[in-house]
PDB file of N, CA and C in Angstrom:
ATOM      1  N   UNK A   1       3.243   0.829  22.281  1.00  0.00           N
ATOM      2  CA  UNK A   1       2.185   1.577  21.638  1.00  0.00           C
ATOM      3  C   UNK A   1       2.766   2.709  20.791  1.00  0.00           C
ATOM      4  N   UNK A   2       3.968   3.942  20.939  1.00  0.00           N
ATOM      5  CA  UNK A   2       4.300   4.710  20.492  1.00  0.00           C
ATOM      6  C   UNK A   2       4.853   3.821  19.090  1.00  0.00           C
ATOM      7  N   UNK A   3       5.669   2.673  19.184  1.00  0.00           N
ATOM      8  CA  UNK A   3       6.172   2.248  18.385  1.00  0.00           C
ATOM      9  C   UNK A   3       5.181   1.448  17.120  1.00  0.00           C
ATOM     10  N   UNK A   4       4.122   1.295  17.683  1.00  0.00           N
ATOM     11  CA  UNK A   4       3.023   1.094  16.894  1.00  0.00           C
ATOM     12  C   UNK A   4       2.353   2.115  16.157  1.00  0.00           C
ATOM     13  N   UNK A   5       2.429   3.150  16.900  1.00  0.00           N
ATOM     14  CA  UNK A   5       1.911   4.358  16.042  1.00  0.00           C
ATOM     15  C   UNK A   5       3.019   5.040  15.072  1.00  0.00           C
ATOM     16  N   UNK A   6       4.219   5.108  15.289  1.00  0.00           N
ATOM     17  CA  UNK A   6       5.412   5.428  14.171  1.00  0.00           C
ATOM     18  C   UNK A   6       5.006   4.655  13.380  1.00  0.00           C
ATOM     19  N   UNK A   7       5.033   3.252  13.322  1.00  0.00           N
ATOM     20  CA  UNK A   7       4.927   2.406  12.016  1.00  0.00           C
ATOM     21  C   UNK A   7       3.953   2.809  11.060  1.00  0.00           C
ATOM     22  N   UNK A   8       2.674   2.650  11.781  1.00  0.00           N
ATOM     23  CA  UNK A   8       1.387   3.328  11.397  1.00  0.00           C
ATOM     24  C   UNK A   8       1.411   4.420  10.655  1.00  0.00           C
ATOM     25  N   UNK A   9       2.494   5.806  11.299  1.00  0.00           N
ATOM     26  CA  UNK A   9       2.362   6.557  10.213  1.00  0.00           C
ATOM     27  C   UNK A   9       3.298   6.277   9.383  1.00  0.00           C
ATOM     28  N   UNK A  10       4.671   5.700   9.309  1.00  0.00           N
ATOM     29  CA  UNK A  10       5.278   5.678   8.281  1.00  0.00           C
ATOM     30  C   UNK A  10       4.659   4.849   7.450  1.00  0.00           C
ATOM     31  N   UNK A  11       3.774   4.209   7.001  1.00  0.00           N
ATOM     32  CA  UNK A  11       3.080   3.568   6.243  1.00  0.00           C
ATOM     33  C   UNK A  11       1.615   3.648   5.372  1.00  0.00           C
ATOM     34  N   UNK A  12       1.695   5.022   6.345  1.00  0.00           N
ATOM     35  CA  UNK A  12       0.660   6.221   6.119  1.00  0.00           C
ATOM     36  C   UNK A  12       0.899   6.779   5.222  1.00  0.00           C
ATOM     37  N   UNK A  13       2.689   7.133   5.330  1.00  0.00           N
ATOM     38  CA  UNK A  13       2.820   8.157   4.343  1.00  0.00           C
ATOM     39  C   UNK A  13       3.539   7.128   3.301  1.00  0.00           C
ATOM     40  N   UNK A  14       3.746   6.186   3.506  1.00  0.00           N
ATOM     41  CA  UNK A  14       4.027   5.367   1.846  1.00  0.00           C
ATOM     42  C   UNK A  14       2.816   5.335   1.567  1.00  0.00           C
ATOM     43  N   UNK A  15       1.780   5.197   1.764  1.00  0.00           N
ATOM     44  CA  UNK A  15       0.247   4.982   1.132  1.00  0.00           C
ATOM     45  C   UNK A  15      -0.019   6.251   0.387  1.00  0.00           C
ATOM     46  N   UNK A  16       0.342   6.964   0.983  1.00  0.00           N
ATOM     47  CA  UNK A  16       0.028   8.177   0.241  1.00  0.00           C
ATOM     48  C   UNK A  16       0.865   8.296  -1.222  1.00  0.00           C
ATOM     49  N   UNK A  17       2.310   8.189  -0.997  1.00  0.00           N
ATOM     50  CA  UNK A  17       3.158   8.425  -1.665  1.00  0.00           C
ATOM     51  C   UNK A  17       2.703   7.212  -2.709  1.00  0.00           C
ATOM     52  N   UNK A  18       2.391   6.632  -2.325  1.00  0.00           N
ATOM     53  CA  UNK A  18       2.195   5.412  -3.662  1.00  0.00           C
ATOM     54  C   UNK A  18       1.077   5.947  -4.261  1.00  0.00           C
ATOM     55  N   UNK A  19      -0.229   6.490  -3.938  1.00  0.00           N
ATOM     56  CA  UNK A  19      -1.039   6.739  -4.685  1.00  0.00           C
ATOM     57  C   UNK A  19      -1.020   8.252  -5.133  1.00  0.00           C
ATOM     58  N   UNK A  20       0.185   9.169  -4.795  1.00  0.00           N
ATOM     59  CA  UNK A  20       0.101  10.348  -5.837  1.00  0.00           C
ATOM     60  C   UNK A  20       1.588   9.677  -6.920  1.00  0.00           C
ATOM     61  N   UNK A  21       1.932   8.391  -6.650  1.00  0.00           N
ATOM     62  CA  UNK A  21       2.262   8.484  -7.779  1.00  0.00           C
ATOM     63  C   UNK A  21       1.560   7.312  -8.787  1.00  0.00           C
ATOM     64  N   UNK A  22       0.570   6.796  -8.544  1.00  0.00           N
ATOM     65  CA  UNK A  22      -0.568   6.375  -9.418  1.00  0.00           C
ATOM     66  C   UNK A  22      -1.298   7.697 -10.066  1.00  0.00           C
ATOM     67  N   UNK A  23      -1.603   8.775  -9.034  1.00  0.00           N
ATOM     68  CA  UNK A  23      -2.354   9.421  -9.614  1.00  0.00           C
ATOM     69  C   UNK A  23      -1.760  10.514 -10.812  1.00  0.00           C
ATOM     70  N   UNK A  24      -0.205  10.297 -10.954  1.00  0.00           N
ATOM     71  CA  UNK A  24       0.783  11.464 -11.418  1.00  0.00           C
ATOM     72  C   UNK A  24       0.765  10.196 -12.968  1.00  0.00           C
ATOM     73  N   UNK A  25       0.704   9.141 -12.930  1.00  0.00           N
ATOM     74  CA  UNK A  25       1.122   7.891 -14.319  1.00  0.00           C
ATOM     75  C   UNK A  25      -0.078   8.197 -14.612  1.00  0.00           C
ATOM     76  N   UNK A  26      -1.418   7.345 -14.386  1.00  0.00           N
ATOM     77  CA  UNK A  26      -2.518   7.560 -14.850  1.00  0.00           C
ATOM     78  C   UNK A  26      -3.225   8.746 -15.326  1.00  0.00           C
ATOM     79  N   UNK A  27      -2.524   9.970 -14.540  1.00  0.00           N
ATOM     80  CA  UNK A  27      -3.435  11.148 -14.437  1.00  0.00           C
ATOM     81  C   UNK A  27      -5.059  11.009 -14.636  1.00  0.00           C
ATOM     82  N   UNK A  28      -5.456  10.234 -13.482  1.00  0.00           N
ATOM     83  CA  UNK A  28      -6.762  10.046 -12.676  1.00  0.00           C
ATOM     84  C   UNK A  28      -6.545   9.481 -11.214  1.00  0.00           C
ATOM     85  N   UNK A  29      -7.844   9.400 -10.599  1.00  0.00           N
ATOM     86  CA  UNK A  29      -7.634   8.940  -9.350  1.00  0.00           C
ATOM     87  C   UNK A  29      -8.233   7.323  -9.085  1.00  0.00           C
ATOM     88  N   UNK A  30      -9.097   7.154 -10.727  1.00  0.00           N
ATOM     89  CA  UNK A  30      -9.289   5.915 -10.679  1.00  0.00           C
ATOM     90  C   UNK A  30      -8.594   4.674 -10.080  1.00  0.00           C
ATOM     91  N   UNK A  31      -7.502   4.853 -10.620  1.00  0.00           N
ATOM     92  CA  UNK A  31      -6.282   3.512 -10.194  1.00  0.00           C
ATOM     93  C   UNK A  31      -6.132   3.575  -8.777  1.00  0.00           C
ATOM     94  N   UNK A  32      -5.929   4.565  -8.171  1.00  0.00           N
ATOM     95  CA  UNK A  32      -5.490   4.731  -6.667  1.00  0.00           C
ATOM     96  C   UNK A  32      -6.855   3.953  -5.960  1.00  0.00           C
ATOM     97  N   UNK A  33      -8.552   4.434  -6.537  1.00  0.00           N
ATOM     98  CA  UNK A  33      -9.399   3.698  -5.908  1.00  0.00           C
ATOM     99  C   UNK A  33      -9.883   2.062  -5.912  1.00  0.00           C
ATOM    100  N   UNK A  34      -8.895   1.387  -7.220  1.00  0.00           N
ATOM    101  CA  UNK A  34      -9.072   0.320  -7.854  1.00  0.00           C
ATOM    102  C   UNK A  34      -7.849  -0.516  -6.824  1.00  0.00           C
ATOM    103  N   UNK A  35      -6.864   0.541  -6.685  1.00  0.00           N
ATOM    104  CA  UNK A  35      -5.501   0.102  -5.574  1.00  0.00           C
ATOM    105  C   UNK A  35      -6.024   0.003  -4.162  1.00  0.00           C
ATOM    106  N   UNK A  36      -7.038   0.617  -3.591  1.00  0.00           N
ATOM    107  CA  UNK A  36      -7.336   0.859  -2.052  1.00  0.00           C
ATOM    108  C   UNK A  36      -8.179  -0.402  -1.959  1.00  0.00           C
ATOM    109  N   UNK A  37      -9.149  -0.765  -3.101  1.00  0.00           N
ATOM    110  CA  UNK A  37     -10.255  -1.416  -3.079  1.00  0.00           C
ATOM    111  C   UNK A  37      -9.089  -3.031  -3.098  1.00  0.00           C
ATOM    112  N   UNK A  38      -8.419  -3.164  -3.776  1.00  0.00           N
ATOM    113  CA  UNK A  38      -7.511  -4.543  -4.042  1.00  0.00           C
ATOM    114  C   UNK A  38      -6.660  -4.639  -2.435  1.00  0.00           C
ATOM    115  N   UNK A  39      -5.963  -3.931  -2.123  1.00  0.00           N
ATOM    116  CA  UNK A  39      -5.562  -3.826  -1.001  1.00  0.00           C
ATOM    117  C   UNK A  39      -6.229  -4.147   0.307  1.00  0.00           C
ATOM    118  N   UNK A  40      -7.444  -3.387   0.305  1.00  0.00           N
ATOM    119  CA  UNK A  40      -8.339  -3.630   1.196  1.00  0.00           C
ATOM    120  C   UNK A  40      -8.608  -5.271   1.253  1.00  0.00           C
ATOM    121  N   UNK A  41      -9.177  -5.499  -0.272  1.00  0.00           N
ATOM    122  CA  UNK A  41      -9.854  -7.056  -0.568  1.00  0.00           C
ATOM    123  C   UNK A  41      -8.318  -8.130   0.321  1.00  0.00           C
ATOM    124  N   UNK A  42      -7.653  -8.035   0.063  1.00  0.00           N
ATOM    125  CA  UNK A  42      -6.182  -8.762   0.094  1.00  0.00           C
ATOM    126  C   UNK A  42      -6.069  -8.796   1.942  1.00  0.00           C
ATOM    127  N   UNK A  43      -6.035  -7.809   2.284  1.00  0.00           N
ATOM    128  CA  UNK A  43      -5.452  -7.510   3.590  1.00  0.00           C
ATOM    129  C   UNK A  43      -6.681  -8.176   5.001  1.00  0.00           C
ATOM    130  N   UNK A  44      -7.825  -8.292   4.245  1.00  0.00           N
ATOM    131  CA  UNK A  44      -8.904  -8.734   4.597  1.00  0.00           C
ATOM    132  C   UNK A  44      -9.012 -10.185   4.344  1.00  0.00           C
ATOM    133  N   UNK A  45      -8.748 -10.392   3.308  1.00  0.00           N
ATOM    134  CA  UNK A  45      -8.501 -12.184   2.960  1.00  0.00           C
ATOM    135  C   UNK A  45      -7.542 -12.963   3.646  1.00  0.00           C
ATOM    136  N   UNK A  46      -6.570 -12.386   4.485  1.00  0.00           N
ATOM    137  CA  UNK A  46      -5.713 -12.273   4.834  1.00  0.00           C
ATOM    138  C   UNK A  46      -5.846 -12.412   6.200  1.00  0.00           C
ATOM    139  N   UNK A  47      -6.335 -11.845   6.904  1.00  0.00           N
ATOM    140  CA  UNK A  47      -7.067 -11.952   8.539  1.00  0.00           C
ATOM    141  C   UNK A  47      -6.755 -12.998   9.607  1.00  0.00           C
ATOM    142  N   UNK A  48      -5.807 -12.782  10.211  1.00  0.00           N
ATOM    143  CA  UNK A  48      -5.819 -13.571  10.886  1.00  0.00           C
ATOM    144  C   UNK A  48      -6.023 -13.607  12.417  1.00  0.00           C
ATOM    145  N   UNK A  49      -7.063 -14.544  12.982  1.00  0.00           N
ATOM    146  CA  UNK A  49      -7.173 -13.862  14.149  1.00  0.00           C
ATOM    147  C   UNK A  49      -6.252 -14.706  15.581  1.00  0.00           C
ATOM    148  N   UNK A  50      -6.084 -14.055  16.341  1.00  0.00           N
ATOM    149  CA  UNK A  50      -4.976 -14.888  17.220  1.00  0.00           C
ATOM    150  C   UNK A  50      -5.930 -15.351  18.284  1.00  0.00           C
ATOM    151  N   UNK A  51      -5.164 -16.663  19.217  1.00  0.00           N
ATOM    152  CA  UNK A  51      -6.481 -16.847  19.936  1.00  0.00           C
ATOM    153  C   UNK A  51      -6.807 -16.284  20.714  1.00  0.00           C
ATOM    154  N   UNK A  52      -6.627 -15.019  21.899  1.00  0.00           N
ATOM    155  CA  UNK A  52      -7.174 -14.232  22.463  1.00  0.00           C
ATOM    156  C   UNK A  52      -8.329 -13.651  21.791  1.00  0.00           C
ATOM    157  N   UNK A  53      -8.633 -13.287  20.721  1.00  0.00           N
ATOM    158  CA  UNK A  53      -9.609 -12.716  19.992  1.00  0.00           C
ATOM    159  C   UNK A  53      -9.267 -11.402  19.544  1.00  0.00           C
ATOM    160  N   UNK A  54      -8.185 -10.910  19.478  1.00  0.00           N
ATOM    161  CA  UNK A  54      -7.694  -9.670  19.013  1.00  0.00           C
ATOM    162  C   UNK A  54      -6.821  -9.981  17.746  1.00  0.00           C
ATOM    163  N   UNK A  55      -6.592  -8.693  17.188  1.00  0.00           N
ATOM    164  CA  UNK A  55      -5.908  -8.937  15.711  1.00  0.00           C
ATOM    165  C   UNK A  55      -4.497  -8.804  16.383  1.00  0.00           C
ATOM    166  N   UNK A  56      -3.590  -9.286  16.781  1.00  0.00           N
ATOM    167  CA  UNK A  56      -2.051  -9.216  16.975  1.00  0.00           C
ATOM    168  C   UNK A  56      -1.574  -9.106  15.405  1.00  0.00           C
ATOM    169  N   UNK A  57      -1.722  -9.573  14.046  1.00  0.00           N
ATOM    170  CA  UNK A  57      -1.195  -9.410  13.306  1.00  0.00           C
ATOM    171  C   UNK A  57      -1.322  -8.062  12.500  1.00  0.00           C
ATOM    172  N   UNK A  58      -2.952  -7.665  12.563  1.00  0.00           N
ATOM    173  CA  UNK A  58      -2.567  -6.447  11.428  1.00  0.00           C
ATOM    174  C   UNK A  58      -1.867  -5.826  11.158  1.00  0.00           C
ATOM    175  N   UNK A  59      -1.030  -5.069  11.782  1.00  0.00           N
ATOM    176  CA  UNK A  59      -0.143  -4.420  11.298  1.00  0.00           C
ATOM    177  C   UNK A  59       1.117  -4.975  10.450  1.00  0.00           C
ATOM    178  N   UNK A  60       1.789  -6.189  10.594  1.00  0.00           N
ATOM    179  CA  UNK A  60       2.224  -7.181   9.914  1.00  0.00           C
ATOM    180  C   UNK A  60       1.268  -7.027   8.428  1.00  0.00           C
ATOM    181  N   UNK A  61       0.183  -7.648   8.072  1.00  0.00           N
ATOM    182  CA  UNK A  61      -0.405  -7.884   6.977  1.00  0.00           C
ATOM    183  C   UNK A  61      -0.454  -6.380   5.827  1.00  0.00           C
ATOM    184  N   UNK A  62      -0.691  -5.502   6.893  1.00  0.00           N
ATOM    185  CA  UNK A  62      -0.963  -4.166   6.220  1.00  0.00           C
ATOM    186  C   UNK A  62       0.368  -3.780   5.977  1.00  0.00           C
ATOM    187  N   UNK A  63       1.599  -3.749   6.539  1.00  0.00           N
ATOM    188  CA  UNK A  63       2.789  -3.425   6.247  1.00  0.00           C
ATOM    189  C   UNK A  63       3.030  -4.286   5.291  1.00  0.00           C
ATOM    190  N   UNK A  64       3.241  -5.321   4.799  1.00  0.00           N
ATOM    191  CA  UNK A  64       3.547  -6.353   3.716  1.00  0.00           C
ATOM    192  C   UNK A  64       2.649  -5.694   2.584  1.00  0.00           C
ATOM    193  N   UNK A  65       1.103  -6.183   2.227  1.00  0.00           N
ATOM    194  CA  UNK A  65       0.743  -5.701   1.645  1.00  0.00           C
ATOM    195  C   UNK A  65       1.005  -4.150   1.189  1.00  0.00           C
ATOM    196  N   UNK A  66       1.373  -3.282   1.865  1.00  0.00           N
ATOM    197  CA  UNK A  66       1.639  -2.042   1.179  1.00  0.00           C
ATOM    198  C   UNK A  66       3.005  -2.094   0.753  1.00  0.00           C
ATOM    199  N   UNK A  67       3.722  -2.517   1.072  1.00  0.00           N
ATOM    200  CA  UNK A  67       5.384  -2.549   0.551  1.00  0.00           C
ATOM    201  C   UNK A  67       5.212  -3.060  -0.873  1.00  0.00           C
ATOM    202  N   UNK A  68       4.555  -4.025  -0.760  1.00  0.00           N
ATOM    203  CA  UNK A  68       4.714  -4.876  -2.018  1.00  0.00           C
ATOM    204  C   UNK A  68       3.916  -4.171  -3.025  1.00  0.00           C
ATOM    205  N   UNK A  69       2.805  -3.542  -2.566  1.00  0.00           N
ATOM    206  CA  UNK A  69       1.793  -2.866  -3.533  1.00  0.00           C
ATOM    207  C   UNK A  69       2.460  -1.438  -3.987  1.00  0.00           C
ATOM    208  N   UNK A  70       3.312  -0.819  -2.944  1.00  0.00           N
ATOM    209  CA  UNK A  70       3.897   0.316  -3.474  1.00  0.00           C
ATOM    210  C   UNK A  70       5.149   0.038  -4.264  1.00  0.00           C
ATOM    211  N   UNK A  71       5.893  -1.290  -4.317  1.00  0.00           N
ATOM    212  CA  UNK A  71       6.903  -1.477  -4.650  1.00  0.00           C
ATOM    213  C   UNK A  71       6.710  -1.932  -6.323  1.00  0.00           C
ATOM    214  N   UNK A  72       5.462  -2.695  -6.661  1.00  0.00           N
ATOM    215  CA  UNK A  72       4.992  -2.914  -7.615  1.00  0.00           C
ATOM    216  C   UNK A  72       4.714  -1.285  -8.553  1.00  0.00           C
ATOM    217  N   UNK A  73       3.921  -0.752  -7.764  1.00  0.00           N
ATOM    218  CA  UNK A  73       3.352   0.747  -8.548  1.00  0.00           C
ATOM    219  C   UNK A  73       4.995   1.930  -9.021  1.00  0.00           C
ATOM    220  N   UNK A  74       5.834   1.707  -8.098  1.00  0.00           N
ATOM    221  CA  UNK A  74       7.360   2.321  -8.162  1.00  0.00           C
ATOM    222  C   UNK A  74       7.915   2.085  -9.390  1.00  0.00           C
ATOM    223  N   UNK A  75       8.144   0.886  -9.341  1.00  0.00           N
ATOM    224  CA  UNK A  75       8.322  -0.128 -10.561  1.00  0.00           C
ATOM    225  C   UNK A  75       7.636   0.393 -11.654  1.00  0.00           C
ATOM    226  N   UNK A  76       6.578   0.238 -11.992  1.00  0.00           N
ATOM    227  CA  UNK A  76       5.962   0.697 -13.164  1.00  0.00           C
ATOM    228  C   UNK A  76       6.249   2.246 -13.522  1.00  0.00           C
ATOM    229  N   UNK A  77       6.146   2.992 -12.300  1.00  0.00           N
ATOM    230  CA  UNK A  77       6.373   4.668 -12.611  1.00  0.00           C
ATOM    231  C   UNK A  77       7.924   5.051 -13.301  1.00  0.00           C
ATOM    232  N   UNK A  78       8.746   3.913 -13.022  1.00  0.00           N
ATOM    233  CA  UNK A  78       9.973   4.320 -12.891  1.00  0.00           C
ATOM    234  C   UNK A  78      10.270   3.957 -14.880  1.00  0.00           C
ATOM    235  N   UNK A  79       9.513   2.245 -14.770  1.00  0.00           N
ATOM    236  CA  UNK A  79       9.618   1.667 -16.395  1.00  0.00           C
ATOM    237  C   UNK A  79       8.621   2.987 -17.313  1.00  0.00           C
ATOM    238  N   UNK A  80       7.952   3.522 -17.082  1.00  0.00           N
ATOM    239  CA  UNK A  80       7.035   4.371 -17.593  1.00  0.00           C
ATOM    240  C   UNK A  80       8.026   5.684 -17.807  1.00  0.00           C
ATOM    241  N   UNK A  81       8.299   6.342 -17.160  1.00  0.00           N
ATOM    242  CA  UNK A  81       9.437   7.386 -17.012  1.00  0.00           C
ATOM    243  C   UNK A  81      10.698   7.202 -18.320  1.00  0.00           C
ATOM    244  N   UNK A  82      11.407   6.485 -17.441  1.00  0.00           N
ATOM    245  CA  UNK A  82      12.422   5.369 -18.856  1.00  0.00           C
ATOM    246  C   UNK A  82      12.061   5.363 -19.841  1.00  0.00           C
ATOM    247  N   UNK A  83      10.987   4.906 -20.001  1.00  0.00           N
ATOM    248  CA  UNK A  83      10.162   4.938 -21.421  1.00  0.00           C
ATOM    249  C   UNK A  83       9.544   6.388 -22.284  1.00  0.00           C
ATOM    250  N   UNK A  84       9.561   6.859 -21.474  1.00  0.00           N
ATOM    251  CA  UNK A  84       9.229   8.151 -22.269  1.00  0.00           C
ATOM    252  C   UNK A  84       9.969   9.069 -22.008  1.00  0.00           C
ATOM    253  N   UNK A  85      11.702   9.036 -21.618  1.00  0.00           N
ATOM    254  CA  UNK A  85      12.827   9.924 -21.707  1.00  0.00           C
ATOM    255  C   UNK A  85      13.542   9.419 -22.656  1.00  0.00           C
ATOM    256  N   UNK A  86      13.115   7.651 -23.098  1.00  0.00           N
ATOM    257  CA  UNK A  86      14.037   7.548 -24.284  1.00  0.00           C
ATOM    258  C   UNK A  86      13.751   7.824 -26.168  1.00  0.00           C
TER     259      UNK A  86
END
């Protein structure tokens, strides 16, 4: 359980960190709510239930999905940056 809750927050705080730096490119908060709403949709489509009737995976789905979603948004901040120091 402790080790479930570390993950939890370290993934807490990439969530965060990914959307102040949506909100620092865009300068709005639009994208970050267009990002929570896609994420959400995804992580939900995604669902898998085990047969006891409990979610054993979420945290799996939600960790993937945010890596990849923050790793995507990084990416762009970084080509965006580049782009306007050269």
């Amino acid at each position: 359980m402790i080790v479930n809750a570390a993950l939890l927050a370290a993934v807490s705080a990439l969530v965060g960190f990914r959307y102040s730096l949506m909100a620092k490119l865009t300068d709005s908060l639009y994208m970050g709510m267009a990002d929570h709403f896609f994420n959400n949709t995804i992580i939900n489509m995604l669902h898998v239930w085990s047969v006891g009737g409990s979610d054993e995976l979420l945290f799996i789905r939600i960790g993937a999905a945010q890596i990849l979603s923050f790793s995507l948004v990084l990416i762009c901040y970084l080509a965006n940056k580049h782009r306007k120091t050269s």
